[in-house]
Protein backbone atom coordinates (compact mmCIF):
# COMPACT_ATOMS: atom_id res chain seq x y z
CA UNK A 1 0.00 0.00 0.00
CA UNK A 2 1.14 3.83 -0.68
CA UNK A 3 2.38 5.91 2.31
CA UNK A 4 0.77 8.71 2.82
CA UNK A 5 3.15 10.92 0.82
CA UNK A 6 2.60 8.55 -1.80
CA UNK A 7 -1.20 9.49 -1.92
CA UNK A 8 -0.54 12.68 -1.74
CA UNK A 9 1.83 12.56 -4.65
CA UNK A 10 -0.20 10.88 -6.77
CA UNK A 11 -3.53 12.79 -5.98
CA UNK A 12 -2.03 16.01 -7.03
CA UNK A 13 -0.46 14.52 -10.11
CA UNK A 14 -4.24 13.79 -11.30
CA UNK A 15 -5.89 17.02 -10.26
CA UNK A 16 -2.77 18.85 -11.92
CA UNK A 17 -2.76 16.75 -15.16
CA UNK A 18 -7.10 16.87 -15.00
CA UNK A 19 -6.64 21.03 -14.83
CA UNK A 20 -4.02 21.81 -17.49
CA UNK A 21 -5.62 19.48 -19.76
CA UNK A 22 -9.03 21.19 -18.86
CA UNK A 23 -7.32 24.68 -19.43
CA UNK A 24 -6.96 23.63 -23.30
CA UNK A 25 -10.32 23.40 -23.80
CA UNK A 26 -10.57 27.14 -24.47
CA UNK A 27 -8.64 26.27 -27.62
CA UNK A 28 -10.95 23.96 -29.06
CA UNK A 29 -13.62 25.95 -31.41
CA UNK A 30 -13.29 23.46 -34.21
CA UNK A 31 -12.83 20.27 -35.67
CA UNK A 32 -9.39 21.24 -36.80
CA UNK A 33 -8.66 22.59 -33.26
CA UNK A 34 -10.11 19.54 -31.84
CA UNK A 35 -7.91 16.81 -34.50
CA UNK A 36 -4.80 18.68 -35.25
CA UNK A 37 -4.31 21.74 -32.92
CA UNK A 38 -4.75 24.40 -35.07
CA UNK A 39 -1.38 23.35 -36.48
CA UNK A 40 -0.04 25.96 -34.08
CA UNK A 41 2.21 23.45 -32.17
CA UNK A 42 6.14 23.24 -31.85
CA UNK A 43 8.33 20.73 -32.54
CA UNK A 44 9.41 20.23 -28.86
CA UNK A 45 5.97 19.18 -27.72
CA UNK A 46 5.78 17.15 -30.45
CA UNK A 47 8.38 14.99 -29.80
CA UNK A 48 8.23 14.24 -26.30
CA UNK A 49 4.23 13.60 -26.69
CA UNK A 50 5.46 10.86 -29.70
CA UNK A 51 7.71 8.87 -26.92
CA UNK A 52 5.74 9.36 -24.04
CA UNK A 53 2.20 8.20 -25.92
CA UNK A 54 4.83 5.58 -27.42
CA UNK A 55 5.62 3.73 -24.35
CA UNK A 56 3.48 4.13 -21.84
CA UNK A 57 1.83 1.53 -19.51
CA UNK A 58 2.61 -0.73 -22.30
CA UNK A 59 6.51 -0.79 -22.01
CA UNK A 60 6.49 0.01 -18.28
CA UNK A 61 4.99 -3.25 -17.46
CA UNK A 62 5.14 -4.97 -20.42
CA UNK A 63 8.48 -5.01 -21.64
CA UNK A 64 9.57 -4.67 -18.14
CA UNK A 65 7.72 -8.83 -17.91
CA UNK A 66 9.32 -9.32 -21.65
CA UNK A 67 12.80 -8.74 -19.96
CA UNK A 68 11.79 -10.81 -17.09
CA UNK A 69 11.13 -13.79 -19.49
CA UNK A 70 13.28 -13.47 -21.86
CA UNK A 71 16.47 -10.35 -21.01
CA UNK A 72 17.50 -7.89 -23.31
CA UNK A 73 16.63 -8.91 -26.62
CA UNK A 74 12.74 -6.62 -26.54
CA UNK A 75 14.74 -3.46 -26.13
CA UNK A 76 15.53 -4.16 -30.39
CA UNK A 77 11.89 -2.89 -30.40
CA UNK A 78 13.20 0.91 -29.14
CA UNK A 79 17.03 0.60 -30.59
CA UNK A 80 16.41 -0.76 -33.76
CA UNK A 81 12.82 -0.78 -34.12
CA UNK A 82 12.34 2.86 -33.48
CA UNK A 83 15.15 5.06 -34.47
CA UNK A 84 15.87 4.27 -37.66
CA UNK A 85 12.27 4.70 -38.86
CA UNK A 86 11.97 7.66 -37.21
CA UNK A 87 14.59 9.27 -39.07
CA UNK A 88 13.42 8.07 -41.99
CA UNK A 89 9.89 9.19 -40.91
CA UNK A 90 11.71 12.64 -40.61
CA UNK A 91 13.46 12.95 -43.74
CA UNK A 92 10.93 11.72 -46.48
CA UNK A 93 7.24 10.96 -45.17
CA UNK A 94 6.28 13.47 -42.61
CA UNK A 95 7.11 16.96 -44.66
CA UNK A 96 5.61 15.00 -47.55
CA UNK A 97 2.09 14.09 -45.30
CA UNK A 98 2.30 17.32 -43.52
CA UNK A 99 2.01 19.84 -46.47
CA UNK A 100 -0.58 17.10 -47.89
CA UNK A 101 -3.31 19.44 -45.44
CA UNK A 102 -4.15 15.78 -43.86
CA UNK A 103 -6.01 14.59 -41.00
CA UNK A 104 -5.68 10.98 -41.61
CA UNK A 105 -3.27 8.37 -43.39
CA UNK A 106 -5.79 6.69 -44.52
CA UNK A 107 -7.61 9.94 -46.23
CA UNK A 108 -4.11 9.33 -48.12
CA UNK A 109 -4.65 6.07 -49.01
CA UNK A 110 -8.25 7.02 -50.28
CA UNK A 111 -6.86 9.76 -52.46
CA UNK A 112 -4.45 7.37 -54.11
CA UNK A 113 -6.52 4.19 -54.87
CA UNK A 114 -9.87 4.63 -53.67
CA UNK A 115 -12.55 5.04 -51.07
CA UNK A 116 -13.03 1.11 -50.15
CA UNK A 117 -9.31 1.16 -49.64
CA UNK A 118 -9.56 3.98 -47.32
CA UNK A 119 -12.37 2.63 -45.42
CA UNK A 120 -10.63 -0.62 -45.07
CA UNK A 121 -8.00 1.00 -43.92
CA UNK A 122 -9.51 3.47 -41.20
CA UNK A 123 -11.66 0.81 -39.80
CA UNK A 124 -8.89 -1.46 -39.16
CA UNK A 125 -6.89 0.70 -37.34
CA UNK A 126 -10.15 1.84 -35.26
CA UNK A 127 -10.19 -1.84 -34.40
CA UNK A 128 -7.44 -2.13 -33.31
CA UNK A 129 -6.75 1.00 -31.51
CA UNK A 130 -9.92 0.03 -29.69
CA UNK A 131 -8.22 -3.02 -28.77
CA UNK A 132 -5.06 -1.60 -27.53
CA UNK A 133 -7.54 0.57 -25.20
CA UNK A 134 -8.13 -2.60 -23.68
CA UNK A 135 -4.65 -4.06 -23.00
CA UNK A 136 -3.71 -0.63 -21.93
CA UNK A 137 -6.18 -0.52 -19.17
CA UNK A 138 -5.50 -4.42 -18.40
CA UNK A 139 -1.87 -3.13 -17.76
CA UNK A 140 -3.24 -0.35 -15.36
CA UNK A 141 -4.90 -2.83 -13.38
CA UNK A 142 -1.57 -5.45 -12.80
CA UNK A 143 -0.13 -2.65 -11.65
CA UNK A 144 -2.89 -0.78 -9.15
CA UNK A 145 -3.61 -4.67 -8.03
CA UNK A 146 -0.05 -5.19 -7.09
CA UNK A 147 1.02 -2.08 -5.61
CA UNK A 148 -2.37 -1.23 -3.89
CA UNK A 149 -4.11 -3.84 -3.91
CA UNK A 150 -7.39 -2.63 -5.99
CA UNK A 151 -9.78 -4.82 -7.76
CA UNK A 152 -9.23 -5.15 -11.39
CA UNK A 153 -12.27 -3.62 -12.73
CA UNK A 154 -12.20 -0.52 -9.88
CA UNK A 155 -8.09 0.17 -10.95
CA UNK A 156 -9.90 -0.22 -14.96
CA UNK A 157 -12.92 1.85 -14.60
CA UNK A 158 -10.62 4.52 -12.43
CA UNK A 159 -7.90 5.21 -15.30
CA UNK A 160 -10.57 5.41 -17.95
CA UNK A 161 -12.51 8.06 -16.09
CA UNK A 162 -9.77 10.48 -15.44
CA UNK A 163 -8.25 10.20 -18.69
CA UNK A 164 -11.37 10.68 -20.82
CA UNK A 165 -12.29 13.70 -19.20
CA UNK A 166 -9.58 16.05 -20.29
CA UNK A 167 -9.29 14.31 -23.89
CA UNK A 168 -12.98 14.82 -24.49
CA UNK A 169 -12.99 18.69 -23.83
CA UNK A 170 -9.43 19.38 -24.72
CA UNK A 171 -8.40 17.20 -27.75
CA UNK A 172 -5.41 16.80 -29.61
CA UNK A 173 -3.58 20.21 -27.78
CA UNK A 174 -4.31 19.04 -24.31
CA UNK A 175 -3.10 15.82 -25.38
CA UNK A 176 0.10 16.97 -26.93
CA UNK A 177 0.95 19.73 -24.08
CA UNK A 178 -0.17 17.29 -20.86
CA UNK A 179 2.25 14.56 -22.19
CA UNK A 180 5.27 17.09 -22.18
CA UNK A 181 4.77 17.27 -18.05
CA UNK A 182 4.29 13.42 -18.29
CA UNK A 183 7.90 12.58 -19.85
CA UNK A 184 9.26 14.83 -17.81
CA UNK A 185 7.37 12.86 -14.61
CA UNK A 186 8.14 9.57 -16.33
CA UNK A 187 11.71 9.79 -17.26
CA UNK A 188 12.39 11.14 -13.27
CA UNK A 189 10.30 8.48 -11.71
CA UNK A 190 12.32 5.70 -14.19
CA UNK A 191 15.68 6.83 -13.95
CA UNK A 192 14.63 6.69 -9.55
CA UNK A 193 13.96 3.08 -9.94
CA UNK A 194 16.83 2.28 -12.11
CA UNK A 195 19.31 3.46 -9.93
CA UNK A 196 17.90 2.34 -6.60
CA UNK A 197 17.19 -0.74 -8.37
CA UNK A 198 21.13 -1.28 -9.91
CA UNK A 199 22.27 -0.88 -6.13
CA UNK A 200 19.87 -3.06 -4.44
CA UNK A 201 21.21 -5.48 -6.87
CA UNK A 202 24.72 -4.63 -6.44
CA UNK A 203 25.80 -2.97 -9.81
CA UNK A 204 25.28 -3.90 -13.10
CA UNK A 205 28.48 -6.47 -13.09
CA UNK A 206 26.89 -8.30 -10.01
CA UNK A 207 23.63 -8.78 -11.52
CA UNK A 208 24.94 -10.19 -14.97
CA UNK A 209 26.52 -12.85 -13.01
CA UNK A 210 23.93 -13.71 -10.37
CA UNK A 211 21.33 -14.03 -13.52
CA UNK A 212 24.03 -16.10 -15.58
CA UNK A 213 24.42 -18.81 -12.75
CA UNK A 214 20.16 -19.05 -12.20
CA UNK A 215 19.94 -22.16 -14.80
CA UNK A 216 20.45 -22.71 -18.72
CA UNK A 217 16.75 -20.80 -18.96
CA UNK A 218 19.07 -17.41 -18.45
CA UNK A 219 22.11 -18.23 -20.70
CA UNK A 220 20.72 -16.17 -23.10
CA UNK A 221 19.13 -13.33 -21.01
CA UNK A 222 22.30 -10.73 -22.39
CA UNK A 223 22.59 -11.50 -25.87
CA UNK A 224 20.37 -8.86 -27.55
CA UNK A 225 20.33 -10.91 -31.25
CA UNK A 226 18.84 -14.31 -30.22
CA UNK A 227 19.18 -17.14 -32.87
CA UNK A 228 16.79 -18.29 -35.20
CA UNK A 229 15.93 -21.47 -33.54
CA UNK A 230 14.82 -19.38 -30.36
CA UNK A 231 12.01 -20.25 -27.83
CA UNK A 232 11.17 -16.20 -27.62
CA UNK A 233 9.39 -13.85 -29.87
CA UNK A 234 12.31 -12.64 -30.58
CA UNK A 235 14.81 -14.45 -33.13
CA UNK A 236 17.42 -12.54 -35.20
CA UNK A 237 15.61 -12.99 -38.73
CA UNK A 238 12.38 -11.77 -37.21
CA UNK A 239 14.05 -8.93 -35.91
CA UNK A 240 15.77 -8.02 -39.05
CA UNK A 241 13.02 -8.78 -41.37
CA UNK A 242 9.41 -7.82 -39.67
CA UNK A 243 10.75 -5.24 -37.41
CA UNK A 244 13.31 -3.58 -39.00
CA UNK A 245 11.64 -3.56 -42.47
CA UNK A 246 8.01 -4.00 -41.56
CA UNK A 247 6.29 -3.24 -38.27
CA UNK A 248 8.91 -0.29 -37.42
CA UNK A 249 8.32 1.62 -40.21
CA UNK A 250 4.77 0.92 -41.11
CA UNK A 251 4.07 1.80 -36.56
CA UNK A 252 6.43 5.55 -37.29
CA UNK A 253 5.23 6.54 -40.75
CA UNK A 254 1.68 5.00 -40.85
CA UNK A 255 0.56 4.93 -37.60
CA UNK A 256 -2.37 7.56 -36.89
CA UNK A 257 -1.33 8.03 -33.42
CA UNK A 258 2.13 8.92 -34.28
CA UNK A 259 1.80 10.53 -37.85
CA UNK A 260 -1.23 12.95 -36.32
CA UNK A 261 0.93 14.45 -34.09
CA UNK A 262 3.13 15.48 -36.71
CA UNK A 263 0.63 17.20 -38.20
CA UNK A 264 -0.10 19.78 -36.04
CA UNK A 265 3.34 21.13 -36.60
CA UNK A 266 3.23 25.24 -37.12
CA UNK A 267 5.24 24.67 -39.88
CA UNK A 268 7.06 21.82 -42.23
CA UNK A 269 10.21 22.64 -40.13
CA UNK A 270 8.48 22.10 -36.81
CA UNK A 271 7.21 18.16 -38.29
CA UNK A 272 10.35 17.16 -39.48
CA UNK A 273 12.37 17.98 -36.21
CA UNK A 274 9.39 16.60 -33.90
CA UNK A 275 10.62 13.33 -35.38
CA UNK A 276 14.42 13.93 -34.84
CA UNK A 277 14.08 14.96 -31.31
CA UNK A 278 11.31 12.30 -30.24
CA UNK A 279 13.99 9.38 -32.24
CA UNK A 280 16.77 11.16 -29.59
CA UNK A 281 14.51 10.74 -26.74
CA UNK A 282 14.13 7.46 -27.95
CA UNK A 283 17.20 6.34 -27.28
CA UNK A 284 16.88 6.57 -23.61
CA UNK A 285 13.55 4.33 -23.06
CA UNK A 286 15.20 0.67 -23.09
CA UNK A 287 16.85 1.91 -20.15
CA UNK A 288 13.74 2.95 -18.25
CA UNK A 289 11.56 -0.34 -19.03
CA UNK A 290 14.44 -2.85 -19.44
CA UNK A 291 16.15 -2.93 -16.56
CA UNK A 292 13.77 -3.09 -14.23
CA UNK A 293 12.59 -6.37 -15.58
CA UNK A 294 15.88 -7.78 -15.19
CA UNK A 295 16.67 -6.90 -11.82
CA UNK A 296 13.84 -8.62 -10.80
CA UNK A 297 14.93 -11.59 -11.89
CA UNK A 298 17.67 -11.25 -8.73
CA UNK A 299 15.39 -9.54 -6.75
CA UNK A 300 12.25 -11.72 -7.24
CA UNK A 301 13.07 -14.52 -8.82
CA UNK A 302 10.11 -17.02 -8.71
CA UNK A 303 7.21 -14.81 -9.92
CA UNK A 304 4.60 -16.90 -11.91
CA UNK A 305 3.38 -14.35 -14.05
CA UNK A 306 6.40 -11.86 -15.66
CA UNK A 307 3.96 -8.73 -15.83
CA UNK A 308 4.57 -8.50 -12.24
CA UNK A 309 8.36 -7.68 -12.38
CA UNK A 310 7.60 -4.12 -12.27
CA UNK A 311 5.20 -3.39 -9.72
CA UNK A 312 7.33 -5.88 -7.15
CA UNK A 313 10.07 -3.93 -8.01
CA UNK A 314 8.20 -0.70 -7.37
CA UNK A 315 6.92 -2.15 -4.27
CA UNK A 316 9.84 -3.57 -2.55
CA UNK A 317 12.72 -1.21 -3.87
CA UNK A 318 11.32 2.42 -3.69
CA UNK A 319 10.98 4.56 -0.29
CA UNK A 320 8.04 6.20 0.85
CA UNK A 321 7.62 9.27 -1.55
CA UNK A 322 9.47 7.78 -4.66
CA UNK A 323 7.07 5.08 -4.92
CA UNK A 324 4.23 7.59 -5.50
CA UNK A 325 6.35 9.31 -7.72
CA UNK A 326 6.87 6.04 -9.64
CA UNK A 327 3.54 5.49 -10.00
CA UNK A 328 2.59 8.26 -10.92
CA UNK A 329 5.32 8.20 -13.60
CA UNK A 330 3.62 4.97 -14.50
CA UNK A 331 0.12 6.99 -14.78
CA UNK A 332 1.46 9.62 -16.89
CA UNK A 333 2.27 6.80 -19.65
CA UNK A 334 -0.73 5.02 -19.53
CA UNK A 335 -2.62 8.22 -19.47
CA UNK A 336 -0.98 9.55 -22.42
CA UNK A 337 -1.05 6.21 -24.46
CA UNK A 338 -4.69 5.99 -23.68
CA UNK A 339 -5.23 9.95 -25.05
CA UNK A 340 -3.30 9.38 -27.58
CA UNK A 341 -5.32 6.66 -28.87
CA UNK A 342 -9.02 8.36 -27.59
CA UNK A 343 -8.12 11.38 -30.08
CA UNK A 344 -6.31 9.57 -33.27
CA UNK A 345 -9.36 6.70 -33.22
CA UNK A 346 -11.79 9.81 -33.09
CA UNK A 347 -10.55 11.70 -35.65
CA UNK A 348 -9.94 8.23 -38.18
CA UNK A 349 -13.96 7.52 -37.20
CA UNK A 350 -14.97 11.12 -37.85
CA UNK A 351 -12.80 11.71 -40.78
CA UNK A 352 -13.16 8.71 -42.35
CA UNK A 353 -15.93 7.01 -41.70
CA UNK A 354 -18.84 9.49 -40.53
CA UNK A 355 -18.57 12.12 -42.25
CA UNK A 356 -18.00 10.18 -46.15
CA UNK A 357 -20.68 8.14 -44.84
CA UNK A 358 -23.14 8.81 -42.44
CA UNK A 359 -23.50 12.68 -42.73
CA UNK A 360 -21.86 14.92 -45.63
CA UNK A 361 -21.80 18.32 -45.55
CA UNK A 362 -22.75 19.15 -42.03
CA UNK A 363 -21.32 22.22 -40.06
CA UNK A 364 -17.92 21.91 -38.51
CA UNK A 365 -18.73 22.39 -35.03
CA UNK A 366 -21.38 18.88 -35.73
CA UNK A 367 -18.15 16.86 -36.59
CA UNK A 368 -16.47 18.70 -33.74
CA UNK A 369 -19.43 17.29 -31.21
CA UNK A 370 -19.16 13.66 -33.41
CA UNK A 371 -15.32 13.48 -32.02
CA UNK A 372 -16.17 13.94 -28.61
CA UNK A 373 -19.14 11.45 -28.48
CA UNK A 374 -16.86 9.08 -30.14
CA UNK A 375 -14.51 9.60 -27.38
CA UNK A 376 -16.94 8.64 -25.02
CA UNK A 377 -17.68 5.15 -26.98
CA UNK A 378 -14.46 4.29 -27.23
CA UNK A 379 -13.84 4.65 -23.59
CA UNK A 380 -16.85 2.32 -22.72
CA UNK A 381 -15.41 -0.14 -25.73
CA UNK A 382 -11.85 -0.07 -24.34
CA UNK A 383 -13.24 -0.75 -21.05
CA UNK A 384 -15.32 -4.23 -22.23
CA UNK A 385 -12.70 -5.61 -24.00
CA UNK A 386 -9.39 -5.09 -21.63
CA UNK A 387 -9.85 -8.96 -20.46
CA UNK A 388 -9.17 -10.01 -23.83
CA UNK A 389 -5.21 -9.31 -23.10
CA UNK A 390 -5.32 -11.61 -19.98
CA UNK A 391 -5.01 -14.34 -22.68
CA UNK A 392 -1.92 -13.43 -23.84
CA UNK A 393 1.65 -14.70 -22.48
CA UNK A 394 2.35 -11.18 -21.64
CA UNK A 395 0.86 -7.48 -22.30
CA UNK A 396 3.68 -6.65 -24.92
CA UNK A 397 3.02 -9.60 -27.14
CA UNK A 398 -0.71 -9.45 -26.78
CA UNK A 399 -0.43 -5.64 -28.82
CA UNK A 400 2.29 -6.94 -31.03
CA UNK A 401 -0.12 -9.98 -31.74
CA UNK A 402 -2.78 -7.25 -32.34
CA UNK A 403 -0.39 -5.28 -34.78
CA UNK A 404 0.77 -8.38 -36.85
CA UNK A 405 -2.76 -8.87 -38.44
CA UNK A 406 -2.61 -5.75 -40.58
CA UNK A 407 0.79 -3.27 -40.16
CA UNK A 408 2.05 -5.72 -43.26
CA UNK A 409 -0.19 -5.12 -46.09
CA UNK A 410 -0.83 -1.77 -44.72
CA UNK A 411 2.49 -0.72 -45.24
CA UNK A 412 3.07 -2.07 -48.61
CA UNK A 413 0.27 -0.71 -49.91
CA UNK A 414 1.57 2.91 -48.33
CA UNK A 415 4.80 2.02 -49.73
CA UNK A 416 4.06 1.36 -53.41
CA UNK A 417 1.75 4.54 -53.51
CA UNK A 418 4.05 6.56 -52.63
CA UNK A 419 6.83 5.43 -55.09
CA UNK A 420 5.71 3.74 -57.67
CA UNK A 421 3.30 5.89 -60.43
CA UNK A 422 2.08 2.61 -61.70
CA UNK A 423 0.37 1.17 -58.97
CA UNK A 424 -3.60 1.30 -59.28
CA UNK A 425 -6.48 1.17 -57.01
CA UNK A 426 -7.39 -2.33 -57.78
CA UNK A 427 -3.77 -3.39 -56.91
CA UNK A 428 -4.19 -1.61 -53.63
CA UNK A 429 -7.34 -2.90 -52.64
CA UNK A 430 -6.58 -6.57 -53.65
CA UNK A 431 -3.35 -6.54 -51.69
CA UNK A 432 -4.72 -4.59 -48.82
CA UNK A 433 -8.03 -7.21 -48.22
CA UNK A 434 -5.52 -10.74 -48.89
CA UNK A 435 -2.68 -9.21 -47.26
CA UNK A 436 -4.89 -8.83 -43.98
CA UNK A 437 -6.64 -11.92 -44.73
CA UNK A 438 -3.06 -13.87 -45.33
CA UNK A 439 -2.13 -12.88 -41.56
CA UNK A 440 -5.16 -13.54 -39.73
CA UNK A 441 -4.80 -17.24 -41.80
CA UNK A 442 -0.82 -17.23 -40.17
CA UNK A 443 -2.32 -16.16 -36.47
CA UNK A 444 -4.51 -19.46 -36.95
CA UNK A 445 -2.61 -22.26 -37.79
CA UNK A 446 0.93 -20.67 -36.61
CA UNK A 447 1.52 -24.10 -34.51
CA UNK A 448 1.86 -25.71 -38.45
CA UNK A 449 3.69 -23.05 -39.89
CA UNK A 450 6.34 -21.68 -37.08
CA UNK A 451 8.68 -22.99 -33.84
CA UNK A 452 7.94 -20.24 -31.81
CA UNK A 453 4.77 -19.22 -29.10
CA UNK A 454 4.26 -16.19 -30.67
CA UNK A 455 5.22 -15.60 -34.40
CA UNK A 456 4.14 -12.17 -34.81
CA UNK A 457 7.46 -10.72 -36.12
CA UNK A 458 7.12 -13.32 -38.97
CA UNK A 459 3.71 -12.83 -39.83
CA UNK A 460 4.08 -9.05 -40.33
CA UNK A 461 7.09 -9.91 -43.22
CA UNK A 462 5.11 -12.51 -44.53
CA UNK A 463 1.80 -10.51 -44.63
CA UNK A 464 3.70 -7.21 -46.22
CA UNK A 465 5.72 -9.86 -48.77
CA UNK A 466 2.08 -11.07 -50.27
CA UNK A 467 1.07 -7.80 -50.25
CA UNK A 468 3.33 -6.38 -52.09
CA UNK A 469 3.41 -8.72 -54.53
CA UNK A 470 0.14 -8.98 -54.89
CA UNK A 471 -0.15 -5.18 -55.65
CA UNK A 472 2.70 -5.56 -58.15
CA UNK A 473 0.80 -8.47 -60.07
CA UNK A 474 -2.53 -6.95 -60.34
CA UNK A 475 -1.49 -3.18 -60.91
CA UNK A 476 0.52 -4.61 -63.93
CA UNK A 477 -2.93 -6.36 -64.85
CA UNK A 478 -5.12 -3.47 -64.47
CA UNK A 479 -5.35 0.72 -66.03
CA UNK A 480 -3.25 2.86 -64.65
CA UNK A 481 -3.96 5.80 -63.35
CA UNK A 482 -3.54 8.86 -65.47
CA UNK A 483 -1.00 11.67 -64.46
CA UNK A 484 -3.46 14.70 -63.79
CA UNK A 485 -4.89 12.19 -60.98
CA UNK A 486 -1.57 11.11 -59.48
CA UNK A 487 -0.59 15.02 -58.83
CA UNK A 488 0.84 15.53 -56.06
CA UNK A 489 0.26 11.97 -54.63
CA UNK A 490 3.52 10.25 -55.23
CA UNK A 491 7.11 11.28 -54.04
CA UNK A 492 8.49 12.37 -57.74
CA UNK A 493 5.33 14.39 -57.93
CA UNK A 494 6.31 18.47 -56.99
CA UNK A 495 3.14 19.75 -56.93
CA UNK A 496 1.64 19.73 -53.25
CA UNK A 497 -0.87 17.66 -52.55
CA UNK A 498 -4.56 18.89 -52.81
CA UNK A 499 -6.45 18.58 -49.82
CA UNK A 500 -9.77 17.76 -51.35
CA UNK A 501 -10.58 14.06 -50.47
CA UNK A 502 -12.00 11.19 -52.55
């Protein structure tokens, strides 16, 4: 249970995050104030908003139980997974989206084949960013049961209330400007438990070898490239193939949650370096939600259930007063993953789906009211589904599982549309709808096809691979598109992208 100073800690973190998020709600007087800021925001905010909404509850327990299982081998997800495409994210897609006068990527992906593609598209990341509601606030509650003791669906029902209040008045600006004070809260309360935690353990050198004489199960717990053949999620060629080609870049350049951001720049300038600095940031979070997962492998060594490594570790390492710092570091990224998501899901719905489809032509301040309510829904949606990611292993691989169904063909699909004139809207769509379909087949019978528990890295290579071919085959079977349409929506194209939608 929290000390008093712990309560006190935490209490006034949530009235103080509730009020300046609550203060930006003077800000919001339309849909574009509401989805993209205004585009009044600088690059600063930005960034740290990308890697705090990036990791989150997510990492903080779940990689933090990924590193009890299986060492250092997850933090390739932040090192290799991240950086790189966020550079490359920098450099080529983000001016390119940015001066496109977007709300969506998938309003992109509309403009360039057509409107079932974009549909497709939008409603599959709704899905699943409904989803990851759910494992987010399923992470919340390991770590309120643990450290306090609270019943799952109180420490659930808790985080979604004081969260959706602030998103639903403030939107994408009191998203954006309440996660700056949450990386600064989260990368303090981290760094606390990394150093008390390397000293309980006796230093880094100490720990190494107390793991290394544990059992064979912990041979491996150091070498960040595992081989091939591994028991883990998290072999070399899956690694190099659907992380570092696939799920990286398709999560940092056609994510909505991370893309949006982006887009509410001030300026081209201001998008490109939101990237650079977030990717620098980046840099720093293995530290933060690695090693506490493998100090508790010395410090608790016999817990059933890996998810736990963090919370014991909060629990039994931290004073009085650090503890409730901790945790509330811990809030601050589940709060802003769970924002993060409310907005970008309620703008793809909105922008996508309601108003092409439900109600055209309606006043702005109508859509405006549409996000908000859709806020609410997805709130109650996240809320029903969060025991789904009790199922999994572990929290990281449920999301990752989640992720593997679709960031494949969605990214080859972005890919060729963006570089290659020829591809048409029937290659698109067929590689788009059997790409997704390809994966979900993989998920189902992965005992027959691969060694491993959970596949997911392969299944997003071989889910892009099919795609992309596919697109190839029937684009070269099909019209192309003529050049007044493809104006301004491939990368050889100078001419700025229009911004009315298909």
């Amino acid at each position: 249970m929290l000390a008093g100073i712990d309560y006190f800690i935490v209490i006034a973190y949530i009235v103080g995050m509730l009020l300046l998020g609550l203060y930006f709600k003077k800000f919001v007087n339309s849909s574009e104030d509401y989805f993209l800021g205004g585009k009044s925001l600088p690059f600063w905010a930005i960034g740290m908003s990308i890697v705090v909404s990036d990791i989150g509850a997510l990492d903080f327990v779940g990689v933090s139980g990924q590193a009890y299982r299986y060492g250092v081998s997850v933090g390739n997800f932040d090192w290799v997974g991240s950086v790189p495409a966020m550079l490359l994210a920098a450099f080529i897609f983000i001016p390119y989206f940015w001066k496109g006068g977007m709300y969506t990527i998938p309003e992109y992906l509309g403009r360039r084949y057509n409107k079932s593609v974009r549909t497709i598209a939008s409603a599959t990341w709704i899905l699943f960013f409904a989803l990851d509601l759910g494992v987010l606030f399923w992470a919340s509650a390991v770590l309120l049961n643990v450290l306090m003791g609270w019943p799952i669906w109180i420490s659930i029902l808790s985080t979604a209330g004081v969260v959706g209040l602030y998103t639903y008045f403030g939107g994408i600006t009191a998203v954006i400007m309440t996660d700056v004070v949450q990386m600064i809260i989260m990368f303090i309360g981290g760094f606390a438990l990394v150093f008390l935690g390397l000293h309980a353990v006796g230093g880094w050198d100490n720990m190494v070898e107390k793991i290394a004489t544990m059992g064979p199960e912990y041979q491996s717990h150091f070498d960040i490239i595992q081989p091939s053949d591994t028991s883990s999620p998290f072999p070399w060629t899956g690694i190099l193939f659907g992380l570092t080609f696939v799920m990286a870049n398709a999560y940092m350049i056609g994510n909505q949650s991370i893309v949006q951001r982006c887009l509410t720049a001030k300026n081209e300038w201001h998008a490109k370096a939101s990237m650079i600095f977030g990717s620098a940031l980046k840099m720093f979070i293995p530290i933060l939600v690695l090693f506490p997962g493998l100090m508790a492998v010395v410090v608790h060594p016999d817990l059933a259930d890996g998810d736990q490594a963090l919370p014991m570790m909060i629990k039994s390492i931290l004073p009085p007063g650090l503890v409730g710092l901790m945790f509330a570091a811990f809030f601050a990224g589940l709060m802003s993953s769970v924002d993060s998501l409310l907005n970008s899901t309620a703008t793809l719905f909105t922008k996508d789906i309601y108003e092409p489809f439900i109600k055209k032509g309606a006043s702005d301040k109508h859509y405006l009211k549409v996000g908000q309510i859709t806020t609410l829904a997805l709130l109650v949606f996240g809320v029903a589904t969060s025991p789904i990611s009790s199922d999994f292993p572990g929290i990281y691989v449920a999301i990752q599982t989640f992720m593997s169904y679709f960031q494949g063909p969605l990214f080859a699909i972005l890919l060729l549309g963006i570089f290659w004139k020829r591809t048409t809207q029937w290659g698109g769509l067929s590689a788009l709808v059997i790409g997704i379909a390809f994966a979900v087949f993989l998920n189902v019978f992965k005992e027959q096809f691969f060694h491993i528990e959970d596949p997911f890295l392969y299944i997003s290579w071989w889910s892009f691979l099919v795609a992309f071919i596919i697109n190839i085959t029937v684009s070269l079977l099909t019209k192309k598109h003529s050049e007044e349409r493809l104006k301004g929506l491939v990368f050889s194209s100078k001419i700025v992208m229009k911004t009315k939608t298909v």
